[in-house]
Protein backbone atom coordinates (compact mmCIF):
# COMPACT_ATOMS: atom_id res chain seq x y z
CA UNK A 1 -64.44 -28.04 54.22
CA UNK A 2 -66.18 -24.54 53.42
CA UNK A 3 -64.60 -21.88 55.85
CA UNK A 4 -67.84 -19.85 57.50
CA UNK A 5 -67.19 -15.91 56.21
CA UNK A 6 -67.56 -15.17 60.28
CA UNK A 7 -63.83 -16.48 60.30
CA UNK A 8 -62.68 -14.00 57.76
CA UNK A 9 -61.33 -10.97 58.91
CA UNK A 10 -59.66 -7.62 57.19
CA UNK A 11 -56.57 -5.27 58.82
CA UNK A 12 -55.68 -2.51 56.70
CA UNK A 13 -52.14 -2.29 57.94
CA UNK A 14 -49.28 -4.62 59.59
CA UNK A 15 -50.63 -7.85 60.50
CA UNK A 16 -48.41 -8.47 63.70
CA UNK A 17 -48.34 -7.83 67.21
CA UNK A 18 -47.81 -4.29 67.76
CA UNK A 19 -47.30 -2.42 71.67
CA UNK A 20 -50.66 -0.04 71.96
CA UNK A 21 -49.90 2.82 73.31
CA UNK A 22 -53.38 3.52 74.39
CA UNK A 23 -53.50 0.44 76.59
CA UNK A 24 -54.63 1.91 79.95
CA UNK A 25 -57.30 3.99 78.76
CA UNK A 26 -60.40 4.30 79.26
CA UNK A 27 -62.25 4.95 75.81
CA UNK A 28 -64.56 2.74 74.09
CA UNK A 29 -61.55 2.00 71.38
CA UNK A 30 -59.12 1.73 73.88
CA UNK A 31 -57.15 -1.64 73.10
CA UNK A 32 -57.81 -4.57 75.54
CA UNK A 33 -54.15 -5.39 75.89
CA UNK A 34 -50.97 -4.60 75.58
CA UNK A 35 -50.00 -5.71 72.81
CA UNK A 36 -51.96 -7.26 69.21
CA UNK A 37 -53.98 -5.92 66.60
CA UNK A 38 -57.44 -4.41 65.55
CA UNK A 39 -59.45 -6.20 62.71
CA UNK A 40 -62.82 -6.19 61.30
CA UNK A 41 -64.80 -9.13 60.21
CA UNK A 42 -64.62 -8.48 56.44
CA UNK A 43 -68.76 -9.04 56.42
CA UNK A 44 -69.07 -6.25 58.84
CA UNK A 45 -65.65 -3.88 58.27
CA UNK A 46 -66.37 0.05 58.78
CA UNK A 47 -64.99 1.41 55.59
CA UNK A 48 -64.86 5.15 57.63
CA UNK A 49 -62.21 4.07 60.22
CA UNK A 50 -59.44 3.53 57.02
CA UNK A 51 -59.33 7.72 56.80
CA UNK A 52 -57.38 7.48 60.31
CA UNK A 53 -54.84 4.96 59.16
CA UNK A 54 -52.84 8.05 58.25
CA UNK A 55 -52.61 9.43 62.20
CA UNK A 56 -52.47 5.97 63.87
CA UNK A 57 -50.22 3.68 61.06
CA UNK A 58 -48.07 7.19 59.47
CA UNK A 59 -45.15 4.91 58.94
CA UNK A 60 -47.46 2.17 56.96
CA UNK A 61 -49.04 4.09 54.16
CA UNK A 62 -45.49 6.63 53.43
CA UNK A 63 -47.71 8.92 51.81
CA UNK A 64 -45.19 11.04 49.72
CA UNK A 65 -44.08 15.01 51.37
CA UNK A 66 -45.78 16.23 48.21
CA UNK A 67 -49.75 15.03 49.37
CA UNK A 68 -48.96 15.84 52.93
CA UNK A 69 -49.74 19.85 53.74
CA UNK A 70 -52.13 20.50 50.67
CA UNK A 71 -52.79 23.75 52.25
CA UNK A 72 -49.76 25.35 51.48
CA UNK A 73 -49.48 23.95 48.04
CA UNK A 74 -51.90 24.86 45.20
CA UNK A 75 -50.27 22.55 42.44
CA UNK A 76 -51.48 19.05 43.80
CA UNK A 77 -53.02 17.00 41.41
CA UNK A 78 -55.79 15.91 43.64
CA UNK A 79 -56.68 12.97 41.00
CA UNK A 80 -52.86 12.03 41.24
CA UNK A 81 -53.03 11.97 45.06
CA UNK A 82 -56.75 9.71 45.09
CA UNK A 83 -55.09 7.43 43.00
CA UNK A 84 -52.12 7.24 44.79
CA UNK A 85 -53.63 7.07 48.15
CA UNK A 86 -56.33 3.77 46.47
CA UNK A 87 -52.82 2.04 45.45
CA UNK A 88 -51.52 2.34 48.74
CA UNK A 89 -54.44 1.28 50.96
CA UNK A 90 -55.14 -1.24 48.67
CA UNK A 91 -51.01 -2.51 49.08
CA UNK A 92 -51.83 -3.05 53.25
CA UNK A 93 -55.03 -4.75 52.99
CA UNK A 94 -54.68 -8.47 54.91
CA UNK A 95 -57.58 -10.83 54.99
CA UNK A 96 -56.92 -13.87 57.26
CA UNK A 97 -58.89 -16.79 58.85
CA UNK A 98 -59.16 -18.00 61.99
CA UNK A 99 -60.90 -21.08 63.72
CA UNK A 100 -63.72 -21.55 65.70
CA UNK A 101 -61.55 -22.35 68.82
CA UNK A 102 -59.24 -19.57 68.64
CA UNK A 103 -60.15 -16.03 71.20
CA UNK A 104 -60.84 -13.00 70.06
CA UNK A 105 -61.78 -9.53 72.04
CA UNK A 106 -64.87 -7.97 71.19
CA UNK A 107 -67.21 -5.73 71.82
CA UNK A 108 -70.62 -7.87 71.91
CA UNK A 109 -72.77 -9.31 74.14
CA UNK A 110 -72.49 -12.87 75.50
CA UNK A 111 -72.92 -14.83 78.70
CA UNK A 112 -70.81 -14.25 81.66
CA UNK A 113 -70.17 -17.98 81.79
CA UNK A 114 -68.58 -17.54 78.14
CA UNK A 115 -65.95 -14.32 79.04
CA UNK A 116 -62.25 -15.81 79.61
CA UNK A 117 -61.38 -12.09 80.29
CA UNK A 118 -62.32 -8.58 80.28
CA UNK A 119 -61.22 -5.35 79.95
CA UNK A 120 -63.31 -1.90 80.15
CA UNK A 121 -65.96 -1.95 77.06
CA UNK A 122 -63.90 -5.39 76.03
CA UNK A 123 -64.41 -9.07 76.35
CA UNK A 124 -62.86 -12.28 75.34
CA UNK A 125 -64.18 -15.02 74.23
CA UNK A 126 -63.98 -17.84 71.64
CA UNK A 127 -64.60 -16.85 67.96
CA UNK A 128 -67.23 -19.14 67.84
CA UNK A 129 -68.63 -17.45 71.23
CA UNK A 130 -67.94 -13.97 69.33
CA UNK A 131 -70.14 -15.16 66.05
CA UNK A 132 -73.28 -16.11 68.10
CA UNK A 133 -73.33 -12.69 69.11
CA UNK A 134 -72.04 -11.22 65.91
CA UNK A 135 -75.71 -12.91 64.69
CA UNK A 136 -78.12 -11.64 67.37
CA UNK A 137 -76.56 -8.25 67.35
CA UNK A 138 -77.31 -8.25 63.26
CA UNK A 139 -80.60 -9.22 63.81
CA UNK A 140 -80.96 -6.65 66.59
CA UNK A 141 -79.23 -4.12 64.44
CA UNK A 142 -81.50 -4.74 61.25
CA UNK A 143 -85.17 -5.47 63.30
CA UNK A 144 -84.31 -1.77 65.03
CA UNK A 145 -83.89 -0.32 61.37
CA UNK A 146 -87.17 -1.94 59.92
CA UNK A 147 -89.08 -0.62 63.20
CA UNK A 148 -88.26 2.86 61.69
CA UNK A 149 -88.60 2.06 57.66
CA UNK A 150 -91.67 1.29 56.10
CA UNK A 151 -89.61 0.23 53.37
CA UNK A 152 -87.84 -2.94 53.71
CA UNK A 153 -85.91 -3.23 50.81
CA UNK A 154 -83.83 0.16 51.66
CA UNK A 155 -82.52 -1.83 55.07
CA UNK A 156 -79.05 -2.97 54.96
CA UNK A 157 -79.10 -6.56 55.20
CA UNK A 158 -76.11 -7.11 57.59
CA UNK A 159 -76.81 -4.62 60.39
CA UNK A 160 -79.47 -2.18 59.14
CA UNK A 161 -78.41 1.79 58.79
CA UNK A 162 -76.48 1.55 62.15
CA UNK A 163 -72.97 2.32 62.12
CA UNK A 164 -70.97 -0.88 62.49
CA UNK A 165 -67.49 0.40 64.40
CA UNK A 166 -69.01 -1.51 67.82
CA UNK A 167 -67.80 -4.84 65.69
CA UNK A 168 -64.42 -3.99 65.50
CA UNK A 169 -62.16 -6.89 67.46
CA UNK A 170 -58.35 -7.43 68.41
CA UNK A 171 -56.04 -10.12 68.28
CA UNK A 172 -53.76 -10.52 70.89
CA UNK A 173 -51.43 -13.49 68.89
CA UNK A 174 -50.15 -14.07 65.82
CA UNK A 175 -52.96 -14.71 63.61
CA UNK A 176 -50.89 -16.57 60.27
């Protein structure tokens, strides 16, 4: 059986359940519990949120003393660091699967009928719940986009020119 790529996800970092200690919060990225882990569906992953692995996963990456305070030092081989840097993101990158009956938090819109819980901006549902909105929020993402293009090939075909970070989701169980 072919696995749908809606039930792929990506985590740059550890794949386990970690405490979040901004549980509590208010913000729009605030975790929805206490405890899990953030993911992207690898279709729709925001390649921009990886530059803040280094503030909220420092012990993940161990980026080396040398590449830390480039201010102060004028001998970095920038090239050396990119490289570096590449070979270590690329060293935490975890794709994983998960069925159509499993839950996942996200930030989309579905029924009320369909939410098993909710939390600020957050709401839980079945993955299979989560990917019927995953598709009209594409659609809505890429028809918006078009309205304001006159030329259709330049629209992203995913989700238009629209920034993508509202499609983050978080596990809150061990995923593999």
């Amino acid at each position: 059986m072919k696995t749908d790529i809606d039930n792929t996800f990506i985590r740059y970092g550890r794949l386990h359940i970690t405490k979040q200690k901004a549980y509590g919060t208010d913000s729009f990225h605030a975790p929805p519990a206490s405890k899990g882990f953030y993911a992207m569906p690898i279709r729709f992953q925001e390649l921009f949120l990886i530059g803040s692995i280094e503030k909220t996963q420092p012990d993940v990456l161990n980026i080396p003393k040398k590449y830390q305070d480039t201010n102060n030092n004028s001998d970095i081989d920038y090239d050396a660091k990119y490289q570096d840097y590449r070979k270590r993101i690329k060293s935490i990158i975890h794709k994983f699967i998960v069925k159509n009956d499993e839950f996942i938090w996200h930030h989309l819109d579905v029924k009320r009928n369909l939410v098993v819980n909710e939390h600020n901006d957050w709401v839980k549902t079945t993955v299979y719940d989560w990917k019927v909105a995953l598709a009209k929020e594409s659609l809505k993402l890429r028809t918006n986009s078009m309205s304001h293009n006159k030329n259709l090939q330049e629209v992203n075909k995913k989700s238009g020119f629209y920034s993508k970070d509202h499609f983050e989701v978080f596990f809150d169980y061990k995923v593999c």
